[in-house]
PDB file of N, CA and C in Angstrom:
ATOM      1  N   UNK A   1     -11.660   2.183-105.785  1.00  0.00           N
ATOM      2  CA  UNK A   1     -12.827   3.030-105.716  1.00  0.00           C
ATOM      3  C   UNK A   1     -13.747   2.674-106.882  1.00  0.00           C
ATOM      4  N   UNK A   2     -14.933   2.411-106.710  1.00  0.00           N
ATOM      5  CA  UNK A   2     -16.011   2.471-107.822  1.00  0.00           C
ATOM      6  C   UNK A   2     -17.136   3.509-108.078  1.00  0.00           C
ATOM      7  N   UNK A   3     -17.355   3.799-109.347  1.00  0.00           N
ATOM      8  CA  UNK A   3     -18.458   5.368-109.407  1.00  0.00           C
ATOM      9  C   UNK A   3     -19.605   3.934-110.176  1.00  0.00           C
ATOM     10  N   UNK A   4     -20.777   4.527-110.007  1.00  0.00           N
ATOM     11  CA  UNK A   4     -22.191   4.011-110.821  1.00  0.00           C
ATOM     12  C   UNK A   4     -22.202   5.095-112.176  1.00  0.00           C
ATOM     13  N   UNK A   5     -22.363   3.999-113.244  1.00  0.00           N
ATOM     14  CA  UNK A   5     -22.429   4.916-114.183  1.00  0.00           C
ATOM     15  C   UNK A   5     -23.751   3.833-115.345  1.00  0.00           C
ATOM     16  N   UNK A   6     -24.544   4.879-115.610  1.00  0.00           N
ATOM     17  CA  UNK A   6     -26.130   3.930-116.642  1.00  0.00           C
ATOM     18  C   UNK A   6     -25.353   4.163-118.068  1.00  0.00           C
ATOM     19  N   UNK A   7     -25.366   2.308-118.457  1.00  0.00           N
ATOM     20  CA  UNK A   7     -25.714   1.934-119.485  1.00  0.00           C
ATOM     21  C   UNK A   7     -26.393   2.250-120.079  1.00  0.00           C
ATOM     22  N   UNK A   8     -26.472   2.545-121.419  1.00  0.00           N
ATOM     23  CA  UNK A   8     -28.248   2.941-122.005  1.00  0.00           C
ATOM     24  C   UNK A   8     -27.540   2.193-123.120  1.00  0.00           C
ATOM     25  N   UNK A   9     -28.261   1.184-123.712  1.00  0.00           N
ATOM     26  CA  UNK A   9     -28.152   0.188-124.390  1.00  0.00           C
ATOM     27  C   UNK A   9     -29.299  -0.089-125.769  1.00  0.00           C
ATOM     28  N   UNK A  10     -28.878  -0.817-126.502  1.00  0.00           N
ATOM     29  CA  UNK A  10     -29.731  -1.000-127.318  1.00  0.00           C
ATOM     30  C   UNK A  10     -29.453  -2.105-127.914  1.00  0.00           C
ATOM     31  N   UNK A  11     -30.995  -2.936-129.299  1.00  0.00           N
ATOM     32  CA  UNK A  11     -30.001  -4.360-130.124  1.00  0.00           C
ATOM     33  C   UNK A  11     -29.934  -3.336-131.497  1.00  0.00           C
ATOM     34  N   UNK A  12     -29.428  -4.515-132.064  1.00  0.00           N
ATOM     35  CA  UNK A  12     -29.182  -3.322-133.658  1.00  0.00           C
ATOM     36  C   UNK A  12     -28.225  -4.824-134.448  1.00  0.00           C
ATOM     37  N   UNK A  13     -29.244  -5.240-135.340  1.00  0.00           N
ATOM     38  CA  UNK A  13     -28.483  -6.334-136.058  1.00  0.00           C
ATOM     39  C   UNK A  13     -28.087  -7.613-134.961  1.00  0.00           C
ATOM     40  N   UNK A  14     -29.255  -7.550-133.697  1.00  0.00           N
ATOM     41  CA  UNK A  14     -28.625  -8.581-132.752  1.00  0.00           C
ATOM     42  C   UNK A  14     -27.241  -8.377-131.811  1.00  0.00           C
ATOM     43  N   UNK A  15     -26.478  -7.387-132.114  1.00  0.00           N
ATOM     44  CA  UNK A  15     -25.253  -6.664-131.811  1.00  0.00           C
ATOM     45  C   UNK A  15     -26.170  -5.869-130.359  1.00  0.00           C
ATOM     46  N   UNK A  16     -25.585  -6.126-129.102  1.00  0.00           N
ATOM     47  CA  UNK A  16     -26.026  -5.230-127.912  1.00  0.00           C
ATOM     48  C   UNK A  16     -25.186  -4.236-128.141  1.00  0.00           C
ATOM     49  N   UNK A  17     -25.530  -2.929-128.180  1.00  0.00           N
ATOM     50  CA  UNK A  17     -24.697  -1.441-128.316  1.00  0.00           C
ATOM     51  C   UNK A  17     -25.033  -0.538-127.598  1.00  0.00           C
ATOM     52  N   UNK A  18     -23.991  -0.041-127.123  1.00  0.00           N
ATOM     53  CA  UNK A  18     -24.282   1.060-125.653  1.00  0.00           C
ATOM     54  C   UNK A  18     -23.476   2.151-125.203  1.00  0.00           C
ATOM     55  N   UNK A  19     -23.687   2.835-124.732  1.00  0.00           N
ATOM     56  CA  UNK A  19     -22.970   4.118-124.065  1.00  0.00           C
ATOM     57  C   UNK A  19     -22.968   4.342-122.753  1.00  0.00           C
ATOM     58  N   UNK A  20     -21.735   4.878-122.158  1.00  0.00           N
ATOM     59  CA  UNK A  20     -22.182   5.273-120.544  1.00  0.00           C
ATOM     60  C   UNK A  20     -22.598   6.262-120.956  1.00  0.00           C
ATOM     61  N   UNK A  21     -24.011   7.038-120.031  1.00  0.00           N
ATOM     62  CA  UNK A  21     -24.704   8.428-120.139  1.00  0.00           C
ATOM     63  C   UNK A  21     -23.458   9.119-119.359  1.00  0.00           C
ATOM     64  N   UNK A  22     -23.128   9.180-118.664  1.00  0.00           N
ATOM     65  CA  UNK A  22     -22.409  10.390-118.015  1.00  0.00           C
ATOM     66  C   UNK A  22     -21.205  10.713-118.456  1.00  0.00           C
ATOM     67  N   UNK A  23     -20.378   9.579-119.324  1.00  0.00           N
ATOM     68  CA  UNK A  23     -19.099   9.541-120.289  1.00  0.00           C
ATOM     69  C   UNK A  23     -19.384  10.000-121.426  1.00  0.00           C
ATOM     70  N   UNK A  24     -19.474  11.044-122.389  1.00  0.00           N
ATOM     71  CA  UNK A  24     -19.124  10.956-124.023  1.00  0.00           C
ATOM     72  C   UNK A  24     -18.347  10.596-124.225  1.00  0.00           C
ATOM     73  N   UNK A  25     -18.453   9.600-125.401  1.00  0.00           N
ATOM     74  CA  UNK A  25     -17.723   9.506-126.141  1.00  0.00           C
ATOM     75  C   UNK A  25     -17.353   7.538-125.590  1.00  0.00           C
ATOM     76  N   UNK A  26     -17.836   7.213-124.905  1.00  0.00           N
ATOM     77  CA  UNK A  26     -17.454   5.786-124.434  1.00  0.00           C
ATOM     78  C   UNK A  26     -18.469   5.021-124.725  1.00  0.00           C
ATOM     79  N   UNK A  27     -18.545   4.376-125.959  1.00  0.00           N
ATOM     80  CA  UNK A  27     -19.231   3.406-126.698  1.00  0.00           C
ATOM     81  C   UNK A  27     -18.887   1.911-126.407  1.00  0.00           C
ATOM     82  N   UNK A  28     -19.680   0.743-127.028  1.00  0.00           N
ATOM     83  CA  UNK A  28     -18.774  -0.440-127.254  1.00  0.00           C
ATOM     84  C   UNK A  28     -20.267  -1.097-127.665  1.00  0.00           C
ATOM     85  N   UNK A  29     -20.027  -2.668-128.096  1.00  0.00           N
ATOM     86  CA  UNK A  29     -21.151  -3.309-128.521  1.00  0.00           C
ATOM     87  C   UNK A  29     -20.288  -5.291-128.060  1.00  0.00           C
ATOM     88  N   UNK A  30     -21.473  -5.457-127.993  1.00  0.00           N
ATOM     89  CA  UNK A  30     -21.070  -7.132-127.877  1.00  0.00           C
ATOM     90  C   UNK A  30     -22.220  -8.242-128.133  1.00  0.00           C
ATOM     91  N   UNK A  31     -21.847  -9.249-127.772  1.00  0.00           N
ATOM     92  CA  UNK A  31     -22.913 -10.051-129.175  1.00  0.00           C
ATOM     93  C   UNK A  31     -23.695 -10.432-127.481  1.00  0.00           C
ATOM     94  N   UNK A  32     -23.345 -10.229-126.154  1.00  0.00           N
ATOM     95  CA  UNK A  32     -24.700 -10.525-125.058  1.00  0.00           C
ATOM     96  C   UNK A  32     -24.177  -9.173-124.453  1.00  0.00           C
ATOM     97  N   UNK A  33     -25.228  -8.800-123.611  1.00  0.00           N
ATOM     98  CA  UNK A  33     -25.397  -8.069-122.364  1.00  0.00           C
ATOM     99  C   UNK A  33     -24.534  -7.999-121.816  1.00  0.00           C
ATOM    100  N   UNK A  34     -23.865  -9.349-121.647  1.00  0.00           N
ATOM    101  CA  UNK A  34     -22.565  -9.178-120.372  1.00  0.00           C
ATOM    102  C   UNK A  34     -21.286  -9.028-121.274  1.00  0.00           C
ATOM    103  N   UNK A  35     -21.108  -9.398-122.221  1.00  0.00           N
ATOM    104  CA  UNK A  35     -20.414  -8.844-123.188  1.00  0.00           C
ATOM    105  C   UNK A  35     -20.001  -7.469-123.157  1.00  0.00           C
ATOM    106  N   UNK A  36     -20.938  -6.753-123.589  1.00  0.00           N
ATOM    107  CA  UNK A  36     -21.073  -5.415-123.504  1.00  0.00           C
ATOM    108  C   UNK A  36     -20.555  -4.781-122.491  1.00  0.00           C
ATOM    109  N   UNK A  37     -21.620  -5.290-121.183  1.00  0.00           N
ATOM    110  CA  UNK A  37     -20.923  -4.713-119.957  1.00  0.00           C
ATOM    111  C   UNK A  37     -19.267  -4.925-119.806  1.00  0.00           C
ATOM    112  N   UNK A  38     -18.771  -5.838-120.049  1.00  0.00           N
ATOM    113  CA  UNK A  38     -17.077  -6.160-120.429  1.00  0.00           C
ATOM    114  C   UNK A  38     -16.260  -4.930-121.160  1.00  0.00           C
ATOM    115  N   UNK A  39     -16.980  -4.870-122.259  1.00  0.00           N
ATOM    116  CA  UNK A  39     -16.383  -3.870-123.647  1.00  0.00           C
ATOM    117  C   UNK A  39     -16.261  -2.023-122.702  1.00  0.00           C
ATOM    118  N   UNK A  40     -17.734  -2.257-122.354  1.00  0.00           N
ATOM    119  CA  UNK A  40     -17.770  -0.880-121.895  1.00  0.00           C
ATOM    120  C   UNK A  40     -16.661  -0.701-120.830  1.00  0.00           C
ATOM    121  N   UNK A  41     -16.732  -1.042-120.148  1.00  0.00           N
ATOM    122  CA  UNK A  41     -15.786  -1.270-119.183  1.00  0.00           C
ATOM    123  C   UNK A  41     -14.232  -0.861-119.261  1.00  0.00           C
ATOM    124  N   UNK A  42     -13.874  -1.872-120.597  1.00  0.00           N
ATOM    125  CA  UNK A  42     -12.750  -1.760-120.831  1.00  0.00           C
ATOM    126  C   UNK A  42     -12.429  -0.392-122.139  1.00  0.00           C
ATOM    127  N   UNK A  43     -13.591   0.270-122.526  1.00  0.00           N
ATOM    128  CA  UNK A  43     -13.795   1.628-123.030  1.00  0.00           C
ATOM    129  C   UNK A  43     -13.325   2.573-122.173  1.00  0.00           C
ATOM    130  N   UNK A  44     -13.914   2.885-120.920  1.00  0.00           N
ATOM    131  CA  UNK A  44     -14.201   3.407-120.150  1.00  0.00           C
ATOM    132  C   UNK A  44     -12.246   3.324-119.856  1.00  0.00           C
ATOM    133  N   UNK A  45     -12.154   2.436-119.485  1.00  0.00           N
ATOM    134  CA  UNK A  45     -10.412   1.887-118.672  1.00  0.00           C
ATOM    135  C   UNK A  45      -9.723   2.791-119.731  1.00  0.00           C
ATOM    136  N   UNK A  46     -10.008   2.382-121.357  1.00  0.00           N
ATOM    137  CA  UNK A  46      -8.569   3.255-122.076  1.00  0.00           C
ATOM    138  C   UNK A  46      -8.747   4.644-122.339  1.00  0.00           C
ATOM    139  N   UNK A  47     -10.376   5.411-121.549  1.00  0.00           N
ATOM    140  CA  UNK A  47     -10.615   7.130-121.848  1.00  0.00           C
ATOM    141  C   UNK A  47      -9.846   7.273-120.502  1.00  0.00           C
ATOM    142  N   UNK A  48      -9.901   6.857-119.411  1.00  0.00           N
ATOM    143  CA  UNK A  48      -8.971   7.370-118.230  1.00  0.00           C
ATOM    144  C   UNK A  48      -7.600   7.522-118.465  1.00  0.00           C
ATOM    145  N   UNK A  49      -6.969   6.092-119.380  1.00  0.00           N
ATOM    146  CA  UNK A  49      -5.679   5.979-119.747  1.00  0.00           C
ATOM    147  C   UNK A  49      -4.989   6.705-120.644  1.00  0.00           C
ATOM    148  N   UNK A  50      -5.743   7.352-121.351  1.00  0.00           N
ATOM    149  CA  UNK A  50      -5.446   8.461-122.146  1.00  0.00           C
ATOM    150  C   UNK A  50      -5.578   9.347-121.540  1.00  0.00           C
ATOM    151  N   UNK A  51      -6.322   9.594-121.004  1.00  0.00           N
ATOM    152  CA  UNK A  51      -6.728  11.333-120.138  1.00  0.00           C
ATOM    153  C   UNK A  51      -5.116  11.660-119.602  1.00  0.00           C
ATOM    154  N   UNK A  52      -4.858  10.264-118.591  1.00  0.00           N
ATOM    155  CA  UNK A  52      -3.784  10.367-117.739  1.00  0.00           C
ATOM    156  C   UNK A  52      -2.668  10.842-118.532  1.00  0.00           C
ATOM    157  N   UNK A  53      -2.466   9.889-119.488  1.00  0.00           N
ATOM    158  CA  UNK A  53      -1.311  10.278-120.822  1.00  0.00           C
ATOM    159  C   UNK A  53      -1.280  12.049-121.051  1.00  0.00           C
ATOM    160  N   UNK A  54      -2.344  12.520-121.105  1.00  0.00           N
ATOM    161  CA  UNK A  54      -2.234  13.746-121.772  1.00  0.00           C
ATOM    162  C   UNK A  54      -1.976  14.301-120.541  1.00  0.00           C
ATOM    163  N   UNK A  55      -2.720  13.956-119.449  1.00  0.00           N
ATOM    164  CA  UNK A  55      -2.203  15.062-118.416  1.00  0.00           C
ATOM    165  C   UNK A  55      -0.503  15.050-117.867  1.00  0.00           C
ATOM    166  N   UNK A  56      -0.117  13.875-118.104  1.00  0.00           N
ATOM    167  CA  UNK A  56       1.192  13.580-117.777  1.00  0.00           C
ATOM    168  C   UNK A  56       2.096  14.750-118.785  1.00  0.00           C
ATOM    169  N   UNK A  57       1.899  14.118-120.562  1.00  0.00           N
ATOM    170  CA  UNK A  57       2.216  14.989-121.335  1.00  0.00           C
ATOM    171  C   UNK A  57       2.269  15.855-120.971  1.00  0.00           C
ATOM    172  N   UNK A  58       1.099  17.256-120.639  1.00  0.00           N
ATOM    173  CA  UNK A  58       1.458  18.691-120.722  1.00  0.00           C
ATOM    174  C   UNK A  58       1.706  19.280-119.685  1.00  0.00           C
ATOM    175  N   UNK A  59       2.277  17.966-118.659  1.00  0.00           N
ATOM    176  CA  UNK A  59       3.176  18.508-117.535  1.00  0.00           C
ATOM    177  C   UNK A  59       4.955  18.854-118.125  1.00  0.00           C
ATOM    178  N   UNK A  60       5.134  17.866-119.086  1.00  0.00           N
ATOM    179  CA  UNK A  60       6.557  17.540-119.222  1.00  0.00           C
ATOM    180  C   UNK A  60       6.734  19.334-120.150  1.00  0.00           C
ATOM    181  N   UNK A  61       7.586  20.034-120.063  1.00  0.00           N
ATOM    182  CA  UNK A  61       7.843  20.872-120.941  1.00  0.00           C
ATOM    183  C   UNK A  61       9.757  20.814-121.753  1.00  0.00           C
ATOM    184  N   UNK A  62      10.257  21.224-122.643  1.00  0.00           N
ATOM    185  CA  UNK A  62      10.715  21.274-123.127  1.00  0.00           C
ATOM    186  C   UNK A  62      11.748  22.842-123.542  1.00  0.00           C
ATOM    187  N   UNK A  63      12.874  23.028-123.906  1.00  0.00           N
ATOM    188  CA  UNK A  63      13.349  24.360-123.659  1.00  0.00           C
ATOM    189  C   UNK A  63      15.108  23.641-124.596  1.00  0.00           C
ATOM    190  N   UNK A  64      14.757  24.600-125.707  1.00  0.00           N
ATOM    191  CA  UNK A  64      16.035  24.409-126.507  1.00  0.00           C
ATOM    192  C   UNK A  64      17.122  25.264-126.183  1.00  0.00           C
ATOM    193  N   UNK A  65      18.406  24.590-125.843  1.00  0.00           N
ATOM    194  CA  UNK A  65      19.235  25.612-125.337  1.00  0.00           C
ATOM    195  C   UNK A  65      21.062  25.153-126.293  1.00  0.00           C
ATOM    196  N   UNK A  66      21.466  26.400-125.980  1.00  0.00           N
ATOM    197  CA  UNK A  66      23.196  26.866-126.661  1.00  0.00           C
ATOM    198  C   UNK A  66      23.917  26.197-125.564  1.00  0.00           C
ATOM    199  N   UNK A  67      25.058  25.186-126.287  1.00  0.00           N
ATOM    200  CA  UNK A  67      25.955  24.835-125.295  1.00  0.00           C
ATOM    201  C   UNK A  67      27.621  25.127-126.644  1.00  0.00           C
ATOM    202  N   UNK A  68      28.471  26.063-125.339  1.00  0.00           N
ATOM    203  CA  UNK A  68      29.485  26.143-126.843  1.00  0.00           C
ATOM    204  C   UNK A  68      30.481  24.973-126.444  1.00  0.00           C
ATOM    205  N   UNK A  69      30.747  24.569-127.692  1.00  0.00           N
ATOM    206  CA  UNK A  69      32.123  23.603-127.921  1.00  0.00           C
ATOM    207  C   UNK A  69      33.068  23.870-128.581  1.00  0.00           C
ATOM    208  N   UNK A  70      33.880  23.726-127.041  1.00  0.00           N
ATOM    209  CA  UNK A  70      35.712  24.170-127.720  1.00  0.00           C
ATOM    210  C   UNK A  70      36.088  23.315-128.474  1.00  0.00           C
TER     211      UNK A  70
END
């Protein structure tokens, strides 16, 4: 499945630097355009991969329990 998501980009020291608008927080920079588009990309890939992590996490729960030994 693919979603459209705008680049908004900029130069800065020759460095292309950018954000997806509809993601906070998913930055990246690269020395071309297509660069960038790469970085972001693979920004974008490790905020899902974490998301997933956490949602996995605060499925798992935990419960300390008494076992007696004879």
């Amino acid at each position: 499945m693919q979603y459209s998501f705008t680049l908004e980009y900029w130069l800065d020291d020759g460095w292309y630097v950018g954000k997806l608008k509809e993601i906070p927080g998913v930055f990246s920079q690269g020395e071309t355009l297509e660069e960038l588009e790469e970085y972001i990309k693979d920004a974008y890939q490790m905020i899902l991969e974490s998301e997933q992590e956490n949602i996995n996490h605060n499925l798992k729960k935990t419960k300390e329990i008494l076992i007696d030994v004879a």
